[in-house]
Protein backbone atom coordinates (compact mmCIF):
# COMPACT_ATOMS: atom_id res chain seq x y z
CA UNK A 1 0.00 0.00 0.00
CA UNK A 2 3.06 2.42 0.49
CA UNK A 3 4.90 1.78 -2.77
CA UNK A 4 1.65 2.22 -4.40
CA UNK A 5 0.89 5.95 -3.24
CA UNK A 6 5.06 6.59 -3.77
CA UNK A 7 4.85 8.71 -7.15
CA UNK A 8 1.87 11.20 -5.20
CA UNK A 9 4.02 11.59 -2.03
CA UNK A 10 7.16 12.61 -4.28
CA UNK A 11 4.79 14.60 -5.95
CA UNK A 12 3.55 16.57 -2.50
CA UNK A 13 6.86 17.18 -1.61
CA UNK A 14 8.00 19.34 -4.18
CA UNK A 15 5.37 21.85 -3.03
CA UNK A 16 6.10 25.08 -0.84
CA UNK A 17 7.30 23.92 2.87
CA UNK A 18 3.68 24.83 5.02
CA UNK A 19 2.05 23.12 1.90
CA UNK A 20 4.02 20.69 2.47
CA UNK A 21 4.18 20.09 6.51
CA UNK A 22 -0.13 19.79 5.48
CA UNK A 23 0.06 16.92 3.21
CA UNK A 24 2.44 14.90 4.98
CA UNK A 25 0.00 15.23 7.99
CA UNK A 26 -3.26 14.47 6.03
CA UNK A 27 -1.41 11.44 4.47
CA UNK A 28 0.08 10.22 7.81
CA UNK A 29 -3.52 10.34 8.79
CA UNK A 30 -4.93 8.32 6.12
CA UNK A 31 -2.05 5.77 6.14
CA UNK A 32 -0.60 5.20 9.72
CA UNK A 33 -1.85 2.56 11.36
CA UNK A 34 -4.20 3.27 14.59
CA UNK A 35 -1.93 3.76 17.93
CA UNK A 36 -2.98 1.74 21.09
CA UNK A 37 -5.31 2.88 22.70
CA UNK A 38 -4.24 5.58 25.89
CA UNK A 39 -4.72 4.21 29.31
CA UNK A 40 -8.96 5.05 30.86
CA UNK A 41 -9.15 8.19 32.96
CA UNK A 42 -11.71 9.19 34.97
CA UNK A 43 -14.67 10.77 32.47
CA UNK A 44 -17.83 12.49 33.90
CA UNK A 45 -21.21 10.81 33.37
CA UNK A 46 -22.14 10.76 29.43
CA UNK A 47 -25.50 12.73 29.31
CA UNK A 48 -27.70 10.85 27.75
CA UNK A 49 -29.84 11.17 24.87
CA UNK A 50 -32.79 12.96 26.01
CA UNK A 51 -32.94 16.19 25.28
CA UNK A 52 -33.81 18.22 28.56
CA UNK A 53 -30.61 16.09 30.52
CA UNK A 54 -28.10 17.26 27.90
CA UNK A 55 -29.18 20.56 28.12
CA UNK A 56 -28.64 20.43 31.85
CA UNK A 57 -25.24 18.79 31.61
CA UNK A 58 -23.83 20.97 28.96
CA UNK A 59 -21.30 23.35 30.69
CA UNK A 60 -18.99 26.16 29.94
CA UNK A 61 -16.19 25.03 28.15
CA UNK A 62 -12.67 26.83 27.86
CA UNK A 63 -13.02 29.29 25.21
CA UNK A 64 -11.72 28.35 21.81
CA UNK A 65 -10.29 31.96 21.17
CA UNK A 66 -6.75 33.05 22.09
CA UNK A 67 -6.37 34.94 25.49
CA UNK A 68 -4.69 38.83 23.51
CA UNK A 69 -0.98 38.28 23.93
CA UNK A 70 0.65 40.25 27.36
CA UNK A 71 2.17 43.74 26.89
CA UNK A 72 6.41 42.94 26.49
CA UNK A 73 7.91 44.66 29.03
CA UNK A 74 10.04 47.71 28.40
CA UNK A 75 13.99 47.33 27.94
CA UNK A 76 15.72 48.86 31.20
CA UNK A 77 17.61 52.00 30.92
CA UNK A 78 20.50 53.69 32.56
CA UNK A 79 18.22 56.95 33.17
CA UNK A 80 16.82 56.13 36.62
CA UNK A 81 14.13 58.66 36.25
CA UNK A 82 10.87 57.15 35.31
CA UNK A 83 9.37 58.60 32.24
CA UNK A 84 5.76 59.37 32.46
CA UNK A 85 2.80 56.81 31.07
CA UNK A 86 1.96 57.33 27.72
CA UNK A 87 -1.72 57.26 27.13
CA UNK A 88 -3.46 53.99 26.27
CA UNK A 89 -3.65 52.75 22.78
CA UNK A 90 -6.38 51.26 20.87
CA UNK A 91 -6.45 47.35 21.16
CA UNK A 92 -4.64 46.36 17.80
CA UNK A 93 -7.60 45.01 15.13
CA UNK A 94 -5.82 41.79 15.02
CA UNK A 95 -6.27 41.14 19.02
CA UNK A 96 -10.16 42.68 18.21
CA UNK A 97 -11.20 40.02 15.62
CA UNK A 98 -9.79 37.28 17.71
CA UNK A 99 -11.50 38.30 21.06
CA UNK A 100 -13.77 35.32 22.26
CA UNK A 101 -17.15 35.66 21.29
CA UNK A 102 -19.58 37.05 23.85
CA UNK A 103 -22.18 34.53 23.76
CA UNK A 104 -22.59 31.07 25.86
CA UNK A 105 -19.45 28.77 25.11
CA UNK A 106 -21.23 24.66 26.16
CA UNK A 107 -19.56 21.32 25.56
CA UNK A 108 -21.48 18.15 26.54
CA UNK A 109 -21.36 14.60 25.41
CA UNK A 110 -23.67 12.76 23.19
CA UNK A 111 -24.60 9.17 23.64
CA UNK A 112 -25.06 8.31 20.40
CA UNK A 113 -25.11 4.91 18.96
CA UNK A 114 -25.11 3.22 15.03
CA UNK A 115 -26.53 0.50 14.43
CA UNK A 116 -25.71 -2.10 17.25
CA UNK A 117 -22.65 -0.15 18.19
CA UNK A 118 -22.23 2.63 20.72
CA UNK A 119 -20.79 5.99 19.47
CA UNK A 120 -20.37 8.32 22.08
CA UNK A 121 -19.86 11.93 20.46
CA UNK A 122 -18.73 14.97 21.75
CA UNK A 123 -19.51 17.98 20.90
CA UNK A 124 -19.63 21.89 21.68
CA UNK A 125 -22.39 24.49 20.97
CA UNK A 126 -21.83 28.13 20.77
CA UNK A 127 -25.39 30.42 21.62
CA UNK A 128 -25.12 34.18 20.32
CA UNK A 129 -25.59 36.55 23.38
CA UNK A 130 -29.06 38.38 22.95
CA UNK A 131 -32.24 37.22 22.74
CA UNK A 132 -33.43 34.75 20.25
CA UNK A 133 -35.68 35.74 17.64
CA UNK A 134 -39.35 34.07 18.25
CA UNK A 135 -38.89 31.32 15.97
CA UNK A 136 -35.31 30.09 17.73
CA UNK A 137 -31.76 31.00 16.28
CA UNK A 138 -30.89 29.11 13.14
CA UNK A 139 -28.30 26.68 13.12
CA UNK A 140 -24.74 25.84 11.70
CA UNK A 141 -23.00 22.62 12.05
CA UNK A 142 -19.60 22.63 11.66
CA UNK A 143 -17.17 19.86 11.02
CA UNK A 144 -13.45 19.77 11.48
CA UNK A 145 -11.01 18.59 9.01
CA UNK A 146 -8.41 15.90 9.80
CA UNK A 147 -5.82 16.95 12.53
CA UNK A 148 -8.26 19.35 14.38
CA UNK A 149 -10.41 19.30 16.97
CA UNK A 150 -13.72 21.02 17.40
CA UNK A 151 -12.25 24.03 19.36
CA UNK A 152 -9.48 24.44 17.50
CA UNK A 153 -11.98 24.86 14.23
CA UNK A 154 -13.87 27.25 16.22
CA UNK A 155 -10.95 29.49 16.82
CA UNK A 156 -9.82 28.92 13.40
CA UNK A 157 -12.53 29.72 11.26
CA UNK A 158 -14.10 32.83 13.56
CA UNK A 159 -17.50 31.53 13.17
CA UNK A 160 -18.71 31.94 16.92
CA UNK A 161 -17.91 35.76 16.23
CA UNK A 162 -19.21 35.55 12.75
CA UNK A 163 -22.38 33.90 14.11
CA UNK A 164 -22.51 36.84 17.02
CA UNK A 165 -23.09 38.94 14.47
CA UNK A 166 -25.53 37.44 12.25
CA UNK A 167 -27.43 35.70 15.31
CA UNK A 168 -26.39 32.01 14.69
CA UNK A 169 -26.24 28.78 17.06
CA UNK A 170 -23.22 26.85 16.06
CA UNK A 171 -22.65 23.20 16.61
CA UNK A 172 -19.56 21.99 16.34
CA UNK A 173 -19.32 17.84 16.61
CA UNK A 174 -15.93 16.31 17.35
CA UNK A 175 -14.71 13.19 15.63
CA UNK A 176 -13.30 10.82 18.81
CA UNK A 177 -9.60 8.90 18.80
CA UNK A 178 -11.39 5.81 18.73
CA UNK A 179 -12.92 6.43 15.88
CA UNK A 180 -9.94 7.37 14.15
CA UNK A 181 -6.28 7.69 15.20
CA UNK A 182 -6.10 11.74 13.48
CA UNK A 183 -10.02 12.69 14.23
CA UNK A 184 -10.58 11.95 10.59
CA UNK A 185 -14.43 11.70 9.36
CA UNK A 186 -14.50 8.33 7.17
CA UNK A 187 -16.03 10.21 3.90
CA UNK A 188 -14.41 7.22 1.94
CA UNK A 189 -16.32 4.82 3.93
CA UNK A 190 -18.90 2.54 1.87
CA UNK A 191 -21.27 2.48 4.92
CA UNK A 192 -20.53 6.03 5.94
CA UNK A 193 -21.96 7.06 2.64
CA UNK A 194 -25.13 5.22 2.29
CA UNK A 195 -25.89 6.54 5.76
CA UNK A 196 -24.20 4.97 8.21
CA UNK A 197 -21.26 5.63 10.60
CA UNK A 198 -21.06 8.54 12.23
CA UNK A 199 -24.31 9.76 10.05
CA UNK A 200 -26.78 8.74 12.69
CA UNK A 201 -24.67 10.22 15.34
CA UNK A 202 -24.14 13.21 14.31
CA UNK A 203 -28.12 13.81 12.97
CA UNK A 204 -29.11 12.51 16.61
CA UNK A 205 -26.87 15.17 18.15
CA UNK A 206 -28.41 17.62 15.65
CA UNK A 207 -32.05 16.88 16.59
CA UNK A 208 -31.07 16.86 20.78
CA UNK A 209 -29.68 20.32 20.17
CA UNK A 210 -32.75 21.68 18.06
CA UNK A 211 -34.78 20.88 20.97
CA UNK A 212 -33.40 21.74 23.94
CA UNK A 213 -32.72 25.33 22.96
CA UNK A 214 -35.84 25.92 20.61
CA UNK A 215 -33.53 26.63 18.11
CA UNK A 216 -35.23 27.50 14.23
CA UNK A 217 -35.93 24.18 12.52
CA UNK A 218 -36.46 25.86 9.08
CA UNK A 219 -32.82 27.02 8.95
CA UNK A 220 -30.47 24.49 9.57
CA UNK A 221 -27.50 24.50 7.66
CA UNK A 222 -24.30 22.18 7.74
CA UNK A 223 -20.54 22.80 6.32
CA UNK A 224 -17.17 21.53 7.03
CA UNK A 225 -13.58 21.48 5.92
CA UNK A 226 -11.49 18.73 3.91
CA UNK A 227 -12.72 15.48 5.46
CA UNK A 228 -14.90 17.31 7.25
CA UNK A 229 -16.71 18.99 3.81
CA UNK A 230 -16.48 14.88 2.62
CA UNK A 231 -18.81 14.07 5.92
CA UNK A 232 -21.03 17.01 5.44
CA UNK A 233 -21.86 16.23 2.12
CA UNK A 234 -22.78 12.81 3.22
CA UNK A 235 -25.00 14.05 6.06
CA UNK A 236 -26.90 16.39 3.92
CA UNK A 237 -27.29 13.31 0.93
CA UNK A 238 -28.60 11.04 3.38
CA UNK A 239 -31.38 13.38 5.44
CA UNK A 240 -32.28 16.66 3.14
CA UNK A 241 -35.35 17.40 4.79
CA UNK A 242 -32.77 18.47 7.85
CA UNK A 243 -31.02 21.03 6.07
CA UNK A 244 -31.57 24.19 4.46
CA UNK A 245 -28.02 24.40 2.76
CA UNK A 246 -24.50 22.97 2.42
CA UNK A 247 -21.21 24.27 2.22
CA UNK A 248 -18.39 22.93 1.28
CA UNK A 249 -14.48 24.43 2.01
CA UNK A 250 -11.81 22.07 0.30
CA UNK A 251 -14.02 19.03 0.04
CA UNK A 252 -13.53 16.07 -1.80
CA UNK A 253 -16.62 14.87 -3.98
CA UNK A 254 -19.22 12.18 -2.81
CA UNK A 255 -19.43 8.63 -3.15
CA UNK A 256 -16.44 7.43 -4.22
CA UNK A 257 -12.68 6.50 -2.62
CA UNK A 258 -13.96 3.41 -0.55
CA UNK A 259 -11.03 2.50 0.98
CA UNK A 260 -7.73 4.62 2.73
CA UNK A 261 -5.79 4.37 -0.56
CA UNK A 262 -8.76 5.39 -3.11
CA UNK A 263 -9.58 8.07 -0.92
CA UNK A 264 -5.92 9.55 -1.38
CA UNK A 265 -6.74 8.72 -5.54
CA UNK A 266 -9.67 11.00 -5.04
CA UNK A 267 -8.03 13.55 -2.99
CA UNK A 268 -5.16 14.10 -5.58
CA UNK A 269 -7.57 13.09 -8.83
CA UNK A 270 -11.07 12.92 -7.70
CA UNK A 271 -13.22 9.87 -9.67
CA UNK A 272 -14.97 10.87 -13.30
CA UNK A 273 -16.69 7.63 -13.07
CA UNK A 274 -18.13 8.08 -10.00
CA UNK A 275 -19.63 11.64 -10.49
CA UNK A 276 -23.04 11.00 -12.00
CA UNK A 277 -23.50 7.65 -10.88
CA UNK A 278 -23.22 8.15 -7.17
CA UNK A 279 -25.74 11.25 -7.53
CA UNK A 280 -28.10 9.08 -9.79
CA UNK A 281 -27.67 6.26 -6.73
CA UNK A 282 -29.16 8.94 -3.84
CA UNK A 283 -32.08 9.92 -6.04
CA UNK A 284 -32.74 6.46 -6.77
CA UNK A 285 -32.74 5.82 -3.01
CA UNK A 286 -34.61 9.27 -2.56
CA UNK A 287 -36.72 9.88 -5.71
CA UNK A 288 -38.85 12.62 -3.55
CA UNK A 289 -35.29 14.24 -2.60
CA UNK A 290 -35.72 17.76 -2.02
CA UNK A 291 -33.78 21.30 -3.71
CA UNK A 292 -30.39 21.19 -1.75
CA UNK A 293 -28.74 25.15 -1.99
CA UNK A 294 -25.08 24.74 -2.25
CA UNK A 295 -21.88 26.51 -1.41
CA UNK A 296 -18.33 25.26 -2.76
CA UNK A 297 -15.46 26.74 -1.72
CA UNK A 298 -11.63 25.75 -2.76
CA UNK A 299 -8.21 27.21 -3.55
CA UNK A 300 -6.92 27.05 -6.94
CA UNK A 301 -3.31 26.02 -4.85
CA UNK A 302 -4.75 23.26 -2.87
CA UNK A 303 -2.37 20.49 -2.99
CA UNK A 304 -4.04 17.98 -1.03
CA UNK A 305 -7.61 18.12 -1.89
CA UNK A 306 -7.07 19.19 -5.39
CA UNK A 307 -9.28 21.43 -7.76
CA UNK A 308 -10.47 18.95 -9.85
CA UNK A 309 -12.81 17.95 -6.57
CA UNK A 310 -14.40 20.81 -6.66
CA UNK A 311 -15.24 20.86 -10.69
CA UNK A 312 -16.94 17.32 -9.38
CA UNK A 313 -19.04 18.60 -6.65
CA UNK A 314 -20.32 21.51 -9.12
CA UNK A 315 -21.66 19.15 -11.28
CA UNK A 316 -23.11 16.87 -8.49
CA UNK A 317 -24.86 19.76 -6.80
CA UNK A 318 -25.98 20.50 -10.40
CA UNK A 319 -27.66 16.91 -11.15
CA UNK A 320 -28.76 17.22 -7.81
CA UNK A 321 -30.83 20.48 -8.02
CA UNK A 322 -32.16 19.16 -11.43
CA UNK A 323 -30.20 22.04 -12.90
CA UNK A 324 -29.38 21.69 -16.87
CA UNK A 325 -26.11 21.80 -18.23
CA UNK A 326 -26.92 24.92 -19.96
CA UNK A 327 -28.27 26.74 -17.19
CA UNK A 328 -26.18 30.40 -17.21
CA UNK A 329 -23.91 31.16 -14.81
CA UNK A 330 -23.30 34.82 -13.22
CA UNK A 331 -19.72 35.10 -13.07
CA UNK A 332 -18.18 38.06 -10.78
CA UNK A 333 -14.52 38.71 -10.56
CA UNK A 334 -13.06 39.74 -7.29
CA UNK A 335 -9.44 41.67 -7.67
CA UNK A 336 -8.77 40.97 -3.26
CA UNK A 337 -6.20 43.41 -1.96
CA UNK A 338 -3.98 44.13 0.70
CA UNK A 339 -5.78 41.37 3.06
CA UNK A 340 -7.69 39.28 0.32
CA UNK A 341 -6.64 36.88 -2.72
CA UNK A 342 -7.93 37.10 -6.05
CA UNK A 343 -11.33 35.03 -6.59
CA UNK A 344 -14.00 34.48 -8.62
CA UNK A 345 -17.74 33.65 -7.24
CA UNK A 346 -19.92 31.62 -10.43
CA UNK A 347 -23.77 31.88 -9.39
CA UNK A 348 -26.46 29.22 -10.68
CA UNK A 349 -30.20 30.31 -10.08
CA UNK A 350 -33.58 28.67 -10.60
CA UNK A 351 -35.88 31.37 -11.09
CA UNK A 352 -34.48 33.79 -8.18
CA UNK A 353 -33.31 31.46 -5.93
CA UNK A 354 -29.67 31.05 -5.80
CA UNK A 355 -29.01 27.28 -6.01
CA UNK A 356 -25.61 27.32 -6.50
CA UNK A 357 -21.95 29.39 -5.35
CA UNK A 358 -18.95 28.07 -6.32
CA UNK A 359 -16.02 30.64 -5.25
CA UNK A 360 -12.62 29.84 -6.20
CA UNK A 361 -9.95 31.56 -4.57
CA UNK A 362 -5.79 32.05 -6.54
CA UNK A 363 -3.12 31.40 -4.67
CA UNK A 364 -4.88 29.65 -1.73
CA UNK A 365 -3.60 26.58 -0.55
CA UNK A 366 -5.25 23.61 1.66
CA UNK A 367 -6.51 26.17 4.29
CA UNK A 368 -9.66 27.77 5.77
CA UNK A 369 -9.57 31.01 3.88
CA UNK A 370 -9.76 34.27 6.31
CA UNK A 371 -9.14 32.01 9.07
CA UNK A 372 -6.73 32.35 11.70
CA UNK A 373 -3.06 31.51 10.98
CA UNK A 374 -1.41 30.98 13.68
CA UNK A 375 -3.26 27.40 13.77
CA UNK A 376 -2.49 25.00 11.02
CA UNK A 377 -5.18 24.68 7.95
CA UNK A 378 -6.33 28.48 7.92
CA UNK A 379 -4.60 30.99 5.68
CA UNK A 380 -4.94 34.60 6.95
CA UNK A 381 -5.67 35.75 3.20
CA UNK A 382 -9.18 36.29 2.77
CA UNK A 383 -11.88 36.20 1.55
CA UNK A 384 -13.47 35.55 4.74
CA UNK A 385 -15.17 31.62 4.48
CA UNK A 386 -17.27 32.46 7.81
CA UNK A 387 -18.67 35.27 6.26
CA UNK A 388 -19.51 33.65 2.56
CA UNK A 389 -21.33 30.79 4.34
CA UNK A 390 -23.27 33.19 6.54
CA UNK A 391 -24.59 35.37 3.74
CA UNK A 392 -25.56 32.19 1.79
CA UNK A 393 -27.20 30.62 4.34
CA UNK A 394 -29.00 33.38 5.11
CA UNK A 395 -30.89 33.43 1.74
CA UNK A 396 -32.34 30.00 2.42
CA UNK A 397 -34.46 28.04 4.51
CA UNK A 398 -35.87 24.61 4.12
């Protein structure tokens, strides 16, 4: 199985050096086999499954954001005479977008189960600060990529203070070790894709939440990042009437890759023969399958989830809306700037309704675009993926 994947890997590692650090993670966590299991510690209680209990068990969780970095202290100088204060200075912007979110910060554990086997899922839940609207905040569900965890994608991607703004709960669930050795979601997974998994889990979590906050049933939108776009995507296929809208950052295209090694095929080449068929496959399965508004979002540098993915996805989410080939697309160029790459957003519309955004982004590698760099997978260029999501989203409901 190594010598077989041997020409890609000598192929990632002529790329730039943070490129590069990126792919050899991702393929470590496809490839390496599972390490033993750490020793038991003590865990609280799972909550279980009924919504009023979890509610009472979530609790505050450390925040996700950064604490703002201390003040270095001045050099000492020969003068002995203390020079007076100067006045206070504005916080820097950069310490201002990364403040934590003033809303309510809960983690709690789900005790979910597939099939005959217990899946225990954590997860944590971010509620804007304010008063909910009379119909319940809507809802984003977030899923990590490989190598993160659920906080760190928080912090990362600046949704909780994206979703301050625009009054949004977010969800975030959190792929467990014994699951998988890197917190990968198994998009490649046969099973995983024809709805089972972590597909039940995560939808269970989704429904406990909805109901013990009253949150807005009509707007309920899900998105993710690399693997965690790949398990979106499957969520959304397999339960529609859940969701408003998808988006999709990085994410390879559904239904194919079956195994650790044809998932790294897709990653690098994605699978032509697979991109009608597995679309024709869910309607079969779902003839009555609803409209599902769509959001694809990938960097033209992207090394390890490559391009080519995301030409696939367009034309599932096409087949999938029942959208001709022909249909036009609006095409509007974006020139970025001093804090922004160059990208171009195509638009598909039925009627009014915008079906379908696909923005692609120059020069942007395998990263969260406008995220936070300082953690690994988020590229401080913009544009700002939070904020695309949120103004899609917030044309739609289900």
């Amino acid at each position: 199985m190594v010598k077989s994947s041997a020409p890609l890997l000598r192929s990632l590692m002529r790329v730039g050096k943070k490129q590069q650090r990126s792919a050899a993670r991702l393929l470590t966590a496809l490839f390496a086999p599972p390490k033993p299991a750490p020793k038991a510690r003590a865990k609280p209680k799972p909550a279980s499954t009924s919504a009023p209990k979890s509610a009472q068990k979530s609790r505050p969780a450390a925040t996700s954001a950064p604490k703002p970095a201390p003040k270095p202290r001045p050099a000492a100088t020969a003068a002995s005479t203390p020079k007076p204060t100067p006045a206070p200075r504005a916080a820097p912007a950069a310490l201002l977008k990364d403040a934590p979110a003033p809303g309510k910060w809960l983690t709690a554990r789900y005790a979910g189960q597939s099939g005959q086997v217990l899946r225990p899922m954590s997860y944590w839940l971010y509620l804007p600060d304010g008063a909910p609207p009379l119909s319940g905040w809507p809802l984003i569900v977030m899923l990590h990529g490989c190598e993160q965890s659920a906080t760190q994608f928080a912090q990362g991607t600046r949704m909780n203070q994206m979703a301050q703004k625009a009054g949004y709960a977010v969800l975030y669930p959190q792929q467990s070790l014994t699951a998988h050795p890197r917190r990968c979601w198994k998009w490649y997974d046969r099973a995983t894709q024809q709805g089972g998994g972590d597909v039940p889990v995560i939808v269970g979590m989704i429904g406990q939440v909805l109901a013990a906050y009253g949150l807005d049933r009509s707007r309920v939108f899900i998105c993710g990042m690399s693997a965690g776009a790949g398990m979106a995507n499957i969520v959304a296929l397999n339960h529609p009437e859940l969701f408003a809208g998808l988006g999709l950052h990085s994410g390879p295209l559904y239904g194919a890759g079956h195994s650790t090694v044809g998932a790294l095929g897709v990653m690098q080449h994605g699978n032509g023969a697979r991109v009608d068929s597995a679309i024709a496959e869910v309607l079969e399965r779902r003839p009555d399958f609803p409209s599902m508004p769509t959001i694809l979002i990938q960097g033209d540098d992207d090394r390890v989830v490559r391009p080519v993915n995301q030409v696939h996805l367009r034309r599932q989410a096409m087949l999938l809306n029942d959208l001709p080939a022909a249909t036009p697309v609006r095409v509007v160029h974006k020139a970025g700037g001093r804090s922004g790459l160059p990208h171009q957003l195509h638009d598909v519309y039925r009627g009014r309704k915008l079906m379908l955004r696909v923005a692609q982004i120059a020069q942007l590698q395998h990263a969260w675009s406008g995220g936070d760099a300082r953690l690994s997978f988020n590229s401080a260029a913009g544009p700002d993926a939070s904020k695309m999501l949120v103004d899609f989203f917030g044309k739609h409901r289900r």
